[in-house]
PDB file of N, CA and C in Angstrom:
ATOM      1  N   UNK A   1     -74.449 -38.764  -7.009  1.00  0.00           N
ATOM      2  CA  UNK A   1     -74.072 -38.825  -8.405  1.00  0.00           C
ATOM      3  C   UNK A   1     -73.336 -37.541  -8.807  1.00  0.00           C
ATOM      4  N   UNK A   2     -73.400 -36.261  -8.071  1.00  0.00           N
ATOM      5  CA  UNK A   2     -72.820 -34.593  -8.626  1.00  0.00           C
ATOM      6  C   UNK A   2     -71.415 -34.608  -8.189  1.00  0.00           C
ATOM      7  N   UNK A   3     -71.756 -35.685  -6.572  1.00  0.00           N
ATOM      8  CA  UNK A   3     -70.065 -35.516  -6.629  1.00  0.00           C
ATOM      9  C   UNK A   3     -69.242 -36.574  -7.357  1.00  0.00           C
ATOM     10  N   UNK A   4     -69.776 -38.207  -7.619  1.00  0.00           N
ATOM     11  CA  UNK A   4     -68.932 -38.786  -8.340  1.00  0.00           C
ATOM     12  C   UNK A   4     -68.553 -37.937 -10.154  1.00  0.00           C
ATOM     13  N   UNK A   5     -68.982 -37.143 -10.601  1.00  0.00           N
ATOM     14  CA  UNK A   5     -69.598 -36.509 -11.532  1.00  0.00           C
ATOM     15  C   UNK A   5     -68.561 -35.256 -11.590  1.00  0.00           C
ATOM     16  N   UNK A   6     -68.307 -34.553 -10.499  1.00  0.00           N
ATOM     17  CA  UNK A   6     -67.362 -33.629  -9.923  1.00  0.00           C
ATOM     18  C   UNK A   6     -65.986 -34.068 -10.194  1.00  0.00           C
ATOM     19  N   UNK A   7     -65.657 -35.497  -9.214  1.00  0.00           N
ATOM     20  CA  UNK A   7     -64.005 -35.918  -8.813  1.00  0.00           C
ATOM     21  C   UNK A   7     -64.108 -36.838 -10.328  1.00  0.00           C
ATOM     22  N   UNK A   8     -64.826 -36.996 -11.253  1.00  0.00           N
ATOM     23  CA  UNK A   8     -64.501 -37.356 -12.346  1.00  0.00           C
ATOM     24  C   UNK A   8     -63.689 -36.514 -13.506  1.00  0.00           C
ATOM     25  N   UNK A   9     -64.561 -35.422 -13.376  1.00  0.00           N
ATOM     26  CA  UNK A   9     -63.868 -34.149 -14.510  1.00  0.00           C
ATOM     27  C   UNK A   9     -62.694 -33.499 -13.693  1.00  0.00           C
ATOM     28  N   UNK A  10     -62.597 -33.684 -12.515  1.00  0.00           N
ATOM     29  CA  UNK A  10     -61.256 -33.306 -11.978  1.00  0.00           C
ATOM     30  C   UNK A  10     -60.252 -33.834 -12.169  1.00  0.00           C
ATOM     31  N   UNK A  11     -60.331 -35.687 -12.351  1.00  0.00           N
ATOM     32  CA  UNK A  11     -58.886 -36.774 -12.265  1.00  0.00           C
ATOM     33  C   UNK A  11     -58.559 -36.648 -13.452  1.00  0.00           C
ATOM     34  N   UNK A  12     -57.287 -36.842 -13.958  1.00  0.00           N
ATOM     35  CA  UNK A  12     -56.780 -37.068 -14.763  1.00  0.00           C
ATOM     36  C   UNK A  12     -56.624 -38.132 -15.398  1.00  0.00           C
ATOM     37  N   UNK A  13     -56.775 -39.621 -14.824  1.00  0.00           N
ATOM     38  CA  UNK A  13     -57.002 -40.873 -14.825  1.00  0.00           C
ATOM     39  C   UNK A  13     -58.025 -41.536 -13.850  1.00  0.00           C
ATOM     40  N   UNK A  14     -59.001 -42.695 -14.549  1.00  0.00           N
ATOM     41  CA  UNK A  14     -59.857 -43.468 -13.722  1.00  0.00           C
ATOM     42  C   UNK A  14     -59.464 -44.853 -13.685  1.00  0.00           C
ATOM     43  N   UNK A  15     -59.175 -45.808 -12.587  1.00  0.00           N
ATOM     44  CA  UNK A  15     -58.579 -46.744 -12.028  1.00  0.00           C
ATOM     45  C   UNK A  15     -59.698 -47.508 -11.551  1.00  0.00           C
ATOM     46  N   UNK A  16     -60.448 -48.342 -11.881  1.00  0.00           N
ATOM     47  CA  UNK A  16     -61.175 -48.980 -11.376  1.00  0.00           C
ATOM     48  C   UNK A  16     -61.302 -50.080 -11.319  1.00  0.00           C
ATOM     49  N   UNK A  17     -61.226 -50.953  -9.773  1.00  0.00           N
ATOM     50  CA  UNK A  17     -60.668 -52.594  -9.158  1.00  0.00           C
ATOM     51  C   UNK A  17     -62.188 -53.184 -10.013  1.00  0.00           C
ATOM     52  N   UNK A  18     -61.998 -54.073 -10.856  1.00  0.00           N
ATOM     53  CA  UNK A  18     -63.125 -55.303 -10.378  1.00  0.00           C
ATOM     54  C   UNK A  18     -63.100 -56.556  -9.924  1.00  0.00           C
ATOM     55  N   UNK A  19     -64.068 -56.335  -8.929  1.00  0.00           N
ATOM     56  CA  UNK A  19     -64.004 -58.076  -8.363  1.00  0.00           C
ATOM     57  C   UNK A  19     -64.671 -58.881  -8.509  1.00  0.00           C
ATOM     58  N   UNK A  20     -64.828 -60.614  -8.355  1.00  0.00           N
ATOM     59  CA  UNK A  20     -65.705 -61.124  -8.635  1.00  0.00           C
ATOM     60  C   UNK A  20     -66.830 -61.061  -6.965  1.00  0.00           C
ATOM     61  N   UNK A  21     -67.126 -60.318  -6.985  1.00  0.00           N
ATOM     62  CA  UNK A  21     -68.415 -59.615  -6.392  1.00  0.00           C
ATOM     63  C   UNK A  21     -69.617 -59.957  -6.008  1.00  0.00           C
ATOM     64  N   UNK A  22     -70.591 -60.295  -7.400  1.00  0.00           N
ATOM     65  CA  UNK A  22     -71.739 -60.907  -7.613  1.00  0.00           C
ATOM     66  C   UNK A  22     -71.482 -62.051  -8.772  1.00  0.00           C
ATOM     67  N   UNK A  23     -72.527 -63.015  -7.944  1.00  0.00           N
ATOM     68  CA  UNK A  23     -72.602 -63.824  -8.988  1.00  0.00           C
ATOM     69  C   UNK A  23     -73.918 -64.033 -10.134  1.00  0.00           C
ATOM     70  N   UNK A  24     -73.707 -64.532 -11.395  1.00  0.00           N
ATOM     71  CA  UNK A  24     -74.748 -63.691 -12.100  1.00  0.00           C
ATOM     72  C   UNK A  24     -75.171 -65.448 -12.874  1.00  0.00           C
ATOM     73  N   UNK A  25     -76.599 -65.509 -12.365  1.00  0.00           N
ATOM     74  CA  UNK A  25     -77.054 -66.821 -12.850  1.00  0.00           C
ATOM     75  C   UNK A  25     -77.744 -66.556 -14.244  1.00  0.00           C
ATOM     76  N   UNK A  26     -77.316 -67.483 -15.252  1.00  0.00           N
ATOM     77  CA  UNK A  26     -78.072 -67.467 -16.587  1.00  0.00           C
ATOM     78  C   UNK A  26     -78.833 -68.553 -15.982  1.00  0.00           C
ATOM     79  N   UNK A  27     -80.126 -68.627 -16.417  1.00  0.00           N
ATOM     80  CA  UNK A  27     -81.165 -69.674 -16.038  1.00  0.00           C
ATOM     81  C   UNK A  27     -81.098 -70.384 -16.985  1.00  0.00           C
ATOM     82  N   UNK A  28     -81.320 -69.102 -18.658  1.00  0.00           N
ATOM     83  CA  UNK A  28     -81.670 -70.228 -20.043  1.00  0.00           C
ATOM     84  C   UNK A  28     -80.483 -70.757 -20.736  1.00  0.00           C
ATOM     85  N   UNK A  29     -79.089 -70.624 -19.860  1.00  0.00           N
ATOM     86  CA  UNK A  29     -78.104 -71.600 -20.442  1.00  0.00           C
ATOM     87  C   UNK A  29     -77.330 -72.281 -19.505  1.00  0.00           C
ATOM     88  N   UNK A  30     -78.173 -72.023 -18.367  1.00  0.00           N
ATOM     89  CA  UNK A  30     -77.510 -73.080 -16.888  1.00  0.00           C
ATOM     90  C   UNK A  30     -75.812 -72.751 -16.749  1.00  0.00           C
ATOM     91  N   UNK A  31     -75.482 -71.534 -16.960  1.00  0.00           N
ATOM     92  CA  UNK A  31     -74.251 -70.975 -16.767  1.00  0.00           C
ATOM     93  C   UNK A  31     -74.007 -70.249 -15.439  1.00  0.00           C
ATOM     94  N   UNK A  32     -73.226 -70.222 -14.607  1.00  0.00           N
ATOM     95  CA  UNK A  32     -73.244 -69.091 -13.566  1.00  0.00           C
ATOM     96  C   UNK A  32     -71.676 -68.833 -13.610  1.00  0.00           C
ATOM     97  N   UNK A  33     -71.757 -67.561 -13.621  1.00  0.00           N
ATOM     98  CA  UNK A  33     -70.480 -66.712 -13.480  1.00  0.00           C
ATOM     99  C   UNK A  33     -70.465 -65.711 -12.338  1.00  0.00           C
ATOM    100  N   UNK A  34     -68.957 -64.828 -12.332  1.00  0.00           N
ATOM    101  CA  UNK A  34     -69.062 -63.892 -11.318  1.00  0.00           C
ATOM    102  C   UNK A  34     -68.779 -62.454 -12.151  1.00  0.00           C
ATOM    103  N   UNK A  35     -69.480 -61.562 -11.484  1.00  0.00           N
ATOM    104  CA  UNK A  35     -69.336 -60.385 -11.942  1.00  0.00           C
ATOM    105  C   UNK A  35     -68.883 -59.281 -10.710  1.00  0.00           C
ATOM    106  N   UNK A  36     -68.195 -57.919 -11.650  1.00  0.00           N
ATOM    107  CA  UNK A  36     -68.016 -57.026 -10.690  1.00  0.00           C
ATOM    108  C   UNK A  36     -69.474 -56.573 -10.159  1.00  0.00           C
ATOM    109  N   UNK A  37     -69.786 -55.405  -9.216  1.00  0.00           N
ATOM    110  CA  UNK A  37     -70.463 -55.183  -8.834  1.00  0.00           C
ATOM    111  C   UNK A  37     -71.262 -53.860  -9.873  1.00  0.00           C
ATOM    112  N   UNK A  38     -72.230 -53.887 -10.116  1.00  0.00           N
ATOM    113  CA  UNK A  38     -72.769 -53.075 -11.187  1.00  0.00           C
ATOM    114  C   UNK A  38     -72.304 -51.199 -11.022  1.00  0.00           C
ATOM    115  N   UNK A  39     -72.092 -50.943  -9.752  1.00  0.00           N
ATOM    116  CA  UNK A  39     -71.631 -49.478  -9.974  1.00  0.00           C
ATOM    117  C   UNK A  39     -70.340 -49.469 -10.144  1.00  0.00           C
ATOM    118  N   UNK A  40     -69.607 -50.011 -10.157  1.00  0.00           N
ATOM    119  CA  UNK A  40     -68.137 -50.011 -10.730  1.00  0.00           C
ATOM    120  C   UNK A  40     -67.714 -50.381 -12.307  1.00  0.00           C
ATOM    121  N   UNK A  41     -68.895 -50.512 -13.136  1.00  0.00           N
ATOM    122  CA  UNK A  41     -69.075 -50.875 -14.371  1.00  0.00           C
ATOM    123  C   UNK A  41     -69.567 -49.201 -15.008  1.00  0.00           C
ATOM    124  N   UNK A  42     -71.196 -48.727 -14.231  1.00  0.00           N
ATOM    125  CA  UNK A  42     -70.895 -47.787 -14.149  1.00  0.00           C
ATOM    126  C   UNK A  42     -70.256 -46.669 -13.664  1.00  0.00           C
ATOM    127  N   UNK A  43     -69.075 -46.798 -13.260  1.00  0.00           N
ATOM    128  CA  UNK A  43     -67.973 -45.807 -12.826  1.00  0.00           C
ATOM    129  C   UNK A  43     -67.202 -45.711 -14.092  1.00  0.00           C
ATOM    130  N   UNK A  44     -66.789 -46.903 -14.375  1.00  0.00           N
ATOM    131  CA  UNK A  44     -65.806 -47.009 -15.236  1.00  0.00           C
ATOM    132  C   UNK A  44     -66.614 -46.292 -16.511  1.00  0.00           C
ATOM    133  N   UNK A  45     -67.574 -46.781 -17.052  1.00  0.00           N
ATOM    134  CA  UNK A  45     -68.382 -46.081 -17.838  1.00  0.00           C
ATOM    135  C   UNK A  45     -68.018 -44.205 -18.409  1.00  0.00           C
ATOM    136  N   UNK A  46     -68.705 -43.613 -16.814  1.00  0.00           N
ATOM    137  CA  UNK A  46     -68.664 -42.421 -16.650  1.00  0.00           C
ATOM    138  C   UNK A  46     -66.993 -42.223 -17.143  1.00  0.00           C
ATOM    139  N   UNK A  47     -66.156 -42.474 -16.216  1.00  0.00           N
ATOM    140  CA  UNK A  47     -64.711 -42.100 -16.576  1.00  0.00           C
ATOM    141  C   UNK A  47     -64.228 -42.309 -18.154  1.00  0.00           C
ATOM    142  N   UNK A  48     -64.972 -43.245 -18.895  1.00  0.00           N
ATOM    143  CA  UNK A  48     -64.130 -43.563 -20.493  1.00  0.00           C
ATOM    144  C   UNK A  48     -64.982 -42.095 -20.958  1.00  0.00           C
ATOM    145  N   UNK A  49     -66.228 -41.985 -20.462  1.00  0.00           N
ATOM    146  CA  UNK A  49     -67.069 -40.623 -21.355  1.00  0.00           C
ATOM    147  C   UNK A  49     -66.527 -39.451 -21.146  1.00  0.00           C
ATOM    148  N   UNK A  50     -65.796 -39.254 -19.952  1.00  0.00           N
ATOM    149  CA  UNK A  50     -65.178 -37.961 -19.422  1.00  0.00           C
ATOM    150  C   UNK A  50     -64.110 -37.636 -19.965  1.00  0.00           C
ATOM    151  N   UNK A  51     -63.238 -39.143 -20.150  1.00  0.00           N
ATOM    152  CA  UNK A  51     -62.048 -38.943 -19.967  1.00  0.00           C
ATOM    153  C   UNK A  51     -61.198 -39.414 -21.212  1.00  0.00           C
ATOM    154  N   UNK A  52     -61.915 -40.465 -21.879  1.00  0.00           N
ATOM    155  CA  UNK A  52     -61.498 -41.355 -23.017  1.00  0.00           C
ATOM    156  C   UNK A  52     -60.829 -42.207 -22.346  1.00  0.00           C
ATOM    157  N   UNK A  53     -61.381 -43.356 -23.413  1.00  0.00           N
ATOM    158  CA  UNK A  53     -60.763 -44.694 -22.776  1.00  0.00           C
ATOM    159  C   UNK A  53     -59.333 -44.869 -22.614  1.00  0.00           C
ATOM    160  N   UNK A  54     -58.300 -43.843 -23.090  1.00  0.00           N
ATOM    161  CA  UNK A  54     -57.262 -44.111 -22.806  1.00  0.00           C
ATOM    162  C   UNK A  54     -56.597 -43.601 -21.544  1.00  0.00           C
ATOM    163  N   UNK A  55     -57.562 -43.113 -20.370  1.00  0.00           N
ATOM    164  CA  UNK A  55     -57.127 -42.755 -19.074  1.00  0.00           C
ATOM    165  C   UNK A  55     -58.124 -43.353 -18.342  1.00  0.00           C
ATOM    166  N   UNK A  56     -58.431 -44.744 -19.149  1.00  0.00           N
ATOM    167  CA  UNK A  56     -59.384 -45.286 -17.829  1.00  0.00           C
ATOM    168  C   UNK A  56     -59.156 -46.864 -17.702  1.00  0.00           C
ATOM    169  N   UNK A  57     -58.653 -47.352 -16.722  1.00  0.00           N
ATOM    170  CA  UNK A  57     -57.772 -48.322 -16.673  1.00  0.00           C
ATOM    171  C   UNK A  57     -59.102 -49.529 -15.757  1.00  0.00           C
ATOM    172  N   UNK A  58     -58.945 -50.452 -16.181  1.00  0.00           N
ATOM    173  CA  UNK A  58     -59.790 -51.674 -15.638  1.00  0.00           C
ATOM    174  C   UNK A  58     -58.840 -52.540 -14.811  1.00  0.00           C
ATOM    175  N   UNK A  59     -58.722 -52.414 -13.457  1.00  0.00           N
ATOM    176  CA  UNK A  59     -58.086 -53.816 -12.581  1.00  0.00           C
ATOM    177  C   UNK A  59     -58.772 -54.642 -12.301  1.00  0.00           C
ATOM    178  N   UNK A  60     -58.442 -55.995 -13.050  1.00  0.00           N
ATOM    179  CA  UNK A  60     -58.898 -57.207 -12.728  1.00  0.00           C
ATOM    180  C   UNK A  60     -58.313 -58.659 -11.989  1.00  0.00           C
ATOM    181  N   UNK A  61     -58.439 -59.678 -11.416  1.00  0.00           N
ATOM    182  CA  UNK A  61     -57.690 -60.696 -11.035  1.00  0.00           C
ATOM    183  C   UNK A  61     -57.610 -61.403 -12.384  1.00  0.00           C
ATOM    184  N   UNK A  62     -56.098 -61.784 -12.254  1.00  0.00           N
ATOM    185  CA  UNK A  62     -55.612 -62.576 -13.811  1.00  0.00           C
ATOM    186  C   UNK A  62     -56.800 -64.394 -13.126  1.00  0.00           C
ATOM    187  N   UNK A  63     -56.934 -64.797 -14.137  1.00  0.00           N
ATOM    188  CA  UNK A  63     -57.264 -66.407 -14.467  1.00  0.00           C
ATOM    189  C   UNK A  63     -58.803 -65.835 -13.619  1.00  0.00           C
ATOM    190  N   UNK A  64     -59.124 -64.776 -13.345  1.00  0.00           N
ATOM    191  CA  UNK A  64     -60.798 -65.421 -13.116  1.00  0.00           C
ATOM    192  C   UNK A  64     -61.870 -64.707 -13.979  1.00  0.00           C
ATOM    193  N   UNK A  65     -62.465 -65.613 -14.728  1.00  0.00           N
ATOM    194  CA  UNK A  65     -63.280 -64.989 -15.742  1.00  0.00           C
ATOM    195  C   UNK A  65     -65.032 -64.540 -14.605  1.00  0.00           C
ATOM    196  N   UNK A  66     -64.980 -63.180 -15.481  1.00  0.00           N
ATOM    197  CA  UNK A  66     -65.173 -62.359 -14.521  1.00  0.00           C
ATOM    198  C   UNK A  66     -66.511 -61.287 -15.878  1.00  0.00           C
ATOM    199  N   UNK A  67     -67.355 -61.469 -16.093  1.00  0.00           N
ATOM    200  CA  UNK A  67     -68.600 -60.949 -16.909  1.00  0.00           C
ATOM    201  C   UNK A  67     -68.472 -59.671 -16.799  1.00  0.00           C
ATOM    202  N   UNK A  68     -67.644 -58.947 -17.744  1.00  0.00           N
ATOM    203  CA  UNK A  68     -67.740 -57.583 -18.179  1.00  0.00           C
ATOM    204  C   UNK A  68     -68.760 -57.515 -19.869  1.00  0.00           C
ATOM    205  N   UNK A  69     -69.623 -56.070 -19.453  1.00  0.00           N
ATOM    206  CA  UNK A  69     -70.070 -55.702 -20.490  1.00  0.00           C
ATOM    207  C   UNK A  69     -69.138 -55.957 -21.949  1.00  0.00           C
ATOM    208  N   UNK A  70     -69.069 -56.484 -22.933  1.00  0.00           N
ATOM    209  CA  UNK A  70     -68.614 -56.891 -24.072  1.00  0.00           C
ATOM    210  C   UNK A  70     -67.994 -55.164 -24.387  1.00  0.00           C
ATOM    211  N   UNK A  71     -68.406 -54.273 -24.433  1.00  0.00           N
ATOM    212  CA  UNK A  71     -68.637 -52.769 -25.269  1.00  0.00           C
ATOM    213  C   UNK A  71     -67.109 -52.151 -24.048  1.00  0.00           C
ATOM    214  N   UNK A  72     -66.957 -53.218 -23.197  1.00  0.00           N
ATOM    215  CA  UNK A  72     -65.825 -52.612 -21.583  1.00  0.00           C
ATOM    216  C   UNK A  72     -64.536 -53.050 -22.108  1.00  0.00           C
ATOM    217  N   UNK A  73     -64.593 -54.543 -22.870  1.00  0.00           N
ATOM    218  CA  UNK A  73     -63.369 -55.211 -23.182  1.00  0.00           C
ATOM    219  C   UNK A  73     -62.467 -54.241 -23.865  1.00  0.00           C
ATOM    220  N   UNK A  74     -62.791 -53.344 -24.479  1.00  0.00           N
ATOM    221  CA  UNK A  74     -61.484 -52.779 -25.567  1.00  0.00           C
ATOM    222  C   UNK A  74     -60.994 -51.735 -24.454  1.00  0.00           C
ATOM    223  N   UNK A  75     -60.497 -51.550 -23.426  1.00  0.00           N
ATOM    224  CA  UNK A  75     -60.195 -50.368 -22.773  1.00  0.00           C
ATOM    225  C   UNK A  75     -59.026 -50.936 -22.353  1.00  0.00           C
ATOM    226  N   UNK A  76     -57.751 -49.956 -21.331  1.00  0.00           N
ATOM    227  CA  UNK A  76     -56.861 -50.556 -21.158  1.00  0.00           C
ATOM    228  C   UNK A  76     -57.118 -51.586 -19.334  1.00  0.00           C
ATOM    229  N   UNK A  77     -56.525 -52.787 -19.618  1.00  0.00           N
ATOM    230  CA  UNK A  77     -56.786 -53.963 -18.592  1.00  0.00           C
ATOM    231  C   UNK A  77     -55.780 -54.129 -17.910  1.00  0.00           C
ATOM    232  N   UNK A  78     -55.732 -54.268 -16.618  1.00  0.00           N
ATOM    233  CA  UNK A  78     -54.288 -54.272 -15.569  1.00  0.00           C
ATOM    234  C   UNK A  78     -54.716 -55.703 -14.694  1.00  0.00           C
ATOM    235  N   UNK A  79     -54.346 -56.948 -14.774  1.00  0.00           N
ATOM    236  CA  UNK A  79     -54.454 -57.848 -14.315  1.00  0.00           C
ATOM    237  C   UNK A  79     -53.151 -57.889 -13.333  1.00  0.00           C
ATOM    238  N   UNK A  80     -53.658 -58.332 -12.452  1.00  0.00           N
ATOM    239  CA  UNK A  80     -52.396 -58.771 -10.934  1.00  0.00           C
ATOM    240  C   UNK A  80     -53.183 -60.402 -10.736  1.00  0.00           C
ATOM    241  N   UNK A  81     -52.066 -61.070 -10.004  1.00  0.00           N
ATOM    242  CA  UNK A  81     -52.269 -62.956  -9.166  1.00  0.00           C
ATOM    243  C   UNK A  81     -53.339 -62.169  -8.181  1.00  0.00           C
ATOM    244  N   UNK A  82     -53.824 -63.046  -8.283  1.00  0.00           N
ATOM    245  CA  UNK A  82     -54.678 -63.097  -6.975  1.00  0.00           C
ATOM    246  C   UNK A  82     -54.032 -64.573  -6.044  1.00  0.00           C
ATOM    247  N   UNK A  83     -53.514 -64.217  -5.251  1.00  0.00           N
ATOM    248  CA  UNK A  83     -52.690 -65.870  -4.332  1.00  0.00           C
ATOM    249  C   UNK A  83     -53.424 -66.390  -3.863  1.00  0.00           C
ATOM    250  N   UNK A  84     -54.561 -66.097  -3.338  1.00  0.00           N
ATOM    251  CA  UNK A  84     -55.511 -66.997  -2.752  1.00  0.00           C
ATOM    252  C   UNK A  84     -56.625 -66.220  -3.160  1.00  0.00           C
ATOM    253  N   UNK A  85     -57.478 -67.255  -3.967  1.00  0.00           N
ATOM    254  CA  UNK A  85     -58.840 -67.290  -4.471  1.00  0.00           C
ATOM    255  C   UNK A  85     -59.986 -66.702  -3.267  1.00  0.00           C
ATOM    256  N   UNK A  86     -59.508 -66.805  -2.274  1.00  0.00           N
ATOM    257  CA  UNK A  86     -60.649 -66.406  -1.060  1.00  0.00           C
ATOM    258  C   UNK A  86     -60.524 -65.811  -0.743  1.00  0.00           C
ATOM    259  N   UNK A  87     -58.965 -64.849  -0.753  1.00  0.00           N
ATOM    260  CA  UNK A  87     -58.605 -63.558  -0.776  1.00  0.00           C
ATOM    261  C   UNK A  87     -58.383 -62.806  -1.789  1.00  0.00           C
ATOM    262  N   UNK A  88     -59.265 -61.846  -3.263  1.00  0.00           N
ATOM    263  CA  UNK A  88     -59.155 -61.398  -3.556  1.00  0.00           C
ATOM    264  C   UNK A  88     -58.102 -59.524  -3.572  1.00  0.00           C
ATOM    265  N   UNK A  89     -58.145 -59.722  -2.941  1.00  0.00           N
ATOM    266  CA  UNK A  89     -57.037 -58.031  -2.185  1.00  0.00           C
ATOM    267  C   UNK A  89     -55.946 -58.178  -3.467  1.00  0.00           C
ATOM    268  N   UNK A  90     -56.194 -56.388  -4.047  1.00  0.00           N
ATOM    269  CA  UNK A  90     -54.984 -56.457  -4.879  1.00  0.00           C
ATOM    270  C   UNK A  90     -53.780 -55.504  -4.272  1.00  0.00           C
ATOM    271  N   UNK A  91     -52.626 -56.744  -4.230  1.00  0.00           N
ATOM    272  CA  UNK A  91     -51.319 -55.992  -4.413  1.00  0.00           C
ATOM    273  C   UNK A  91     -51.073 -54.842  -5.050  1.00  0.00           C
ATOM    274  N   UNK A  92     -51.069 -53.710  -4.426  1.00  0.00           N
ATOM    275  CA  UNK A  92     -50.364 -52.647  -4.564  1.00  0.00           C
ATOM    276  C   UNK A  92     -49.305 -52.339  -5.259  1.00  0.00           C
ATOM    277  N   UNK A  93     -48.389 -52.874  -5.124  1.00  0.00           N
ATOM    278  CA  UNK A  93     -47.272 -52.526  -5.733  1.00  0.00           C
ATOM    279  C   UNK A  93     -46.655 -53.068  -7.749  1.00  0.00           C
ATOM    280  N   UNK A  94     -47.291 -54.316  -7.633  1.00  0.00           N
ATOM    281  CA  UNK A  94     -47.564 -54.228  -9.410  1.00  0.00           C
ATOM    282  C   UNK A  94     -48.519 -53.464 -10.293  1.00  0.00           C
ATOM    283  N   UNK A  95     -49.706 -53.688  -9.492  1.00  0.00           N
ATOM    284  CA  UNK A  95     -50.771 -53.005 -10.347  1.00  0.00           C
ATOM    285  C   UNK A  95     -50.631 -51.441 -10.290  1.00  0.00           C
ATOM    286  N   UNK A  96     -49.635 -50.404  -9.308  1.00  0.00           N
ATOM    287  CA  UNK A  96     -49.305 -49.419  -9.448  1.00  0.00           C
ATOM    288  C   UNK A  96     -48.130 -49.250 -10.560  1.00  0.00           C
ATOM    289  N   UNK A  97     -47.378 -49.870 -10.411  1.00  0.00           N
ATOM    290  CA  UNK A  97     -45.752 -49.606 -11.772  1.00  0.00           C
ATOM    291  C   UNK A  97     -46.654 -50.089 -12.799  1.00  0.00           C
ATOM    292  N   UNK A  98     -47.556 -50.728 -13.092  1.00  0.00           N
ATOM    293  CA  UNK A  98     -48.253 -50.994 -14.523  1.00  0.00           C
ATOM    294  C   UNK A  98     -49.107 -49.857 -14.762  1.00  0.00           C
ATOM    295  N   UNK A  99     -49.772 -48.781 -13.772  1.00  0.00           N
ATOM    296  CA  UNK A  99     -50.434 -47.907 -13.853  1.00  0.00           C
ATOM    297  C   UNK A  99     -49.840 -46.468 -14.298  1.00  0.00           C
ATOM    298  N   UNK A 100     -48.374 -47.095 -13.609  1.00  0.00           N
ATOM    299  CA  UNK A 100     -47.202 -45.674 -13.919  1.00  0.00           C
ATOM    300  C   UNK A 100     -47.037 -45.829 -15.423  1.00  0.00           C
ATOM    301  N   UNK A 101     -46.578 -46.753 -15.689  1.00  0.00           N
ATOM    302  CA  UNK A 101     -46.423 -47.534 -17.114  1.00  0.00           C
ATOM    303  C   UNK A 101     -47.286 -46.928 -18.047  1.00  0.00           C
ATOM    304  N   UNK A 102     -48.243 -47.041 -18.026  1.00  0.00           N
ATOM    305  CA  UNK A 102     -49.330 -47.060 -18.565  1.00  0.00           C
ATOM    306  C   UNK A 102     -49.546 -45.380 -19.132  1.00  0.00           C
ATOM    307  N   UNK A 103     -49.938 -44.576 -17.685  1.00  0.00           N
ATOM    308  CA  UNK A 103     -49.854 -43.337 -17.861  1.00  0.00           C
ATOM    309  C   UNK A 103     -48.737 -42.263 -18.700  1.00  0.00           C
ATOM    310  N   UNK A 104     -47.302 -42.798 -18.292  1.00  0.00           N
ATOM    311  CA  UNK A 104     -46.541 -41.774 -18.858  1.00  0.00           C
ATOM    312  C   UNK A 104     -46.604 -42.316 -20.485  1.00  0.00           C
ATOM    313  N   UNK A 105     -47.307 -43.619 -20.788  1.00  0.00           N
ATOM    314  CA  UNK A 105     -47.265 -43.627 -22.451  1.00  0.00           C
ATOM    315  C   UNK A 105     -48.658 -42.824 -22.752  1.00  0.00           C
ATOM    316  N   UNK A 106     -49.496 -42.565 -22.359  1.00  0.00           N
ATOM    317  CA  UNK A 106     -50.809 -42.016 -22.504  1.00  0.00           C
ATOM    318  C   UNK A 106     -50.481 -40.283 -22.732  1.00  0.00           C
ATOM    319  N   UNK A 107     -49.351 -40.047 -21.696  1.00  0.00           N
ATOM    320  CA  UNK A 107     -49.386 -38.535 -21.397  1.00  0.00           C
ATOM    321  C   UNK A 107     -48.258 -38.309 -22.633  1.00  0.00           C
ATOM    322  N   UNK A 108     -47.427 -39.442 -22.819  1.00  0.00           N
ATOM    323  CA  UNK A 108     -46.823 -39.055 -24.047  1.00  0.00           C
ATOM    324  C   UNK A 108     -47.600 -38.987 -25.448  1.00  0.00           C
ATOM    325  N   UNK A 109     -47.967 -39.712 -25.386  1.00  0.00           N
ATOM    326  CA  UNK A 109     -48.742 -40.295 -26.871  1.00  0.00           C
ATOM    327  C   UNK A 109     -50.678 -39.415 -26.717  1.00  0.00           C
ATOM    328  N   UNK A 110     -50.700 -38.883 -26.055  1.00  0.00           N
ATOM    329  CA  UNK A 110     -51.748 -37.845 -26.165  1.00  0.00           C
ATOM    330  C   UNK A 110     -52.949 -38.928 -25.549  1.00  0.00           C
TER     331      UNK A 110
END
């Protein structure tokens, strides 16, 4: 935890993939969904407290609803295709120019 805690107050931006990971059974409304994996919720966490939510970026797969903490939704969201559902792996190269994107309006706009 000292060193995630460490390379946090060091980055300048936090980037964090979620996947659908775990799946999370409601019993008392017979719902099942997928969720990221719980330390990447708290990662992202740590990074909005360090850093403010405006250098902490959420990657998600577009079209899969995916159980984020409600209090996570207002932060900035970087969705990429996922091409095959059984292969989650995100492409590199959009979700980076949206990250570039992203940043030089942040570093402009404070």
């Amino acid at each position: 935890m000292e060193a995630l805690e460490l390379r946090i107050r060091t980055a300048d931006f936090g980037v964090l993939v979620c996947t659908p990971d775990d799946q999370v059974i409601n019993e008392k409304r017979g719902v099942d969904t997928v969720a990221p994996r719980d330390n990447v919720i708290l990662e992202l966490g740590m990074c909005i407290g360090a850093m403010g939510r405006k250098r902490a970026s959420l990657v998600r797969p577009r079209g899969v609803e995916l159980k984020i903490p409600p209090d996570l939704l207002g932060i900035t969201s970087i969705d990429y295709k996922a091409d095959d559902p059984a292969n989650l792996g995100v492409p590199p190269g959009p979700v980076c120019t949206k990250i570039k994107v992203a940043r030089a309006a942040t570093c402009l706009h404070g």
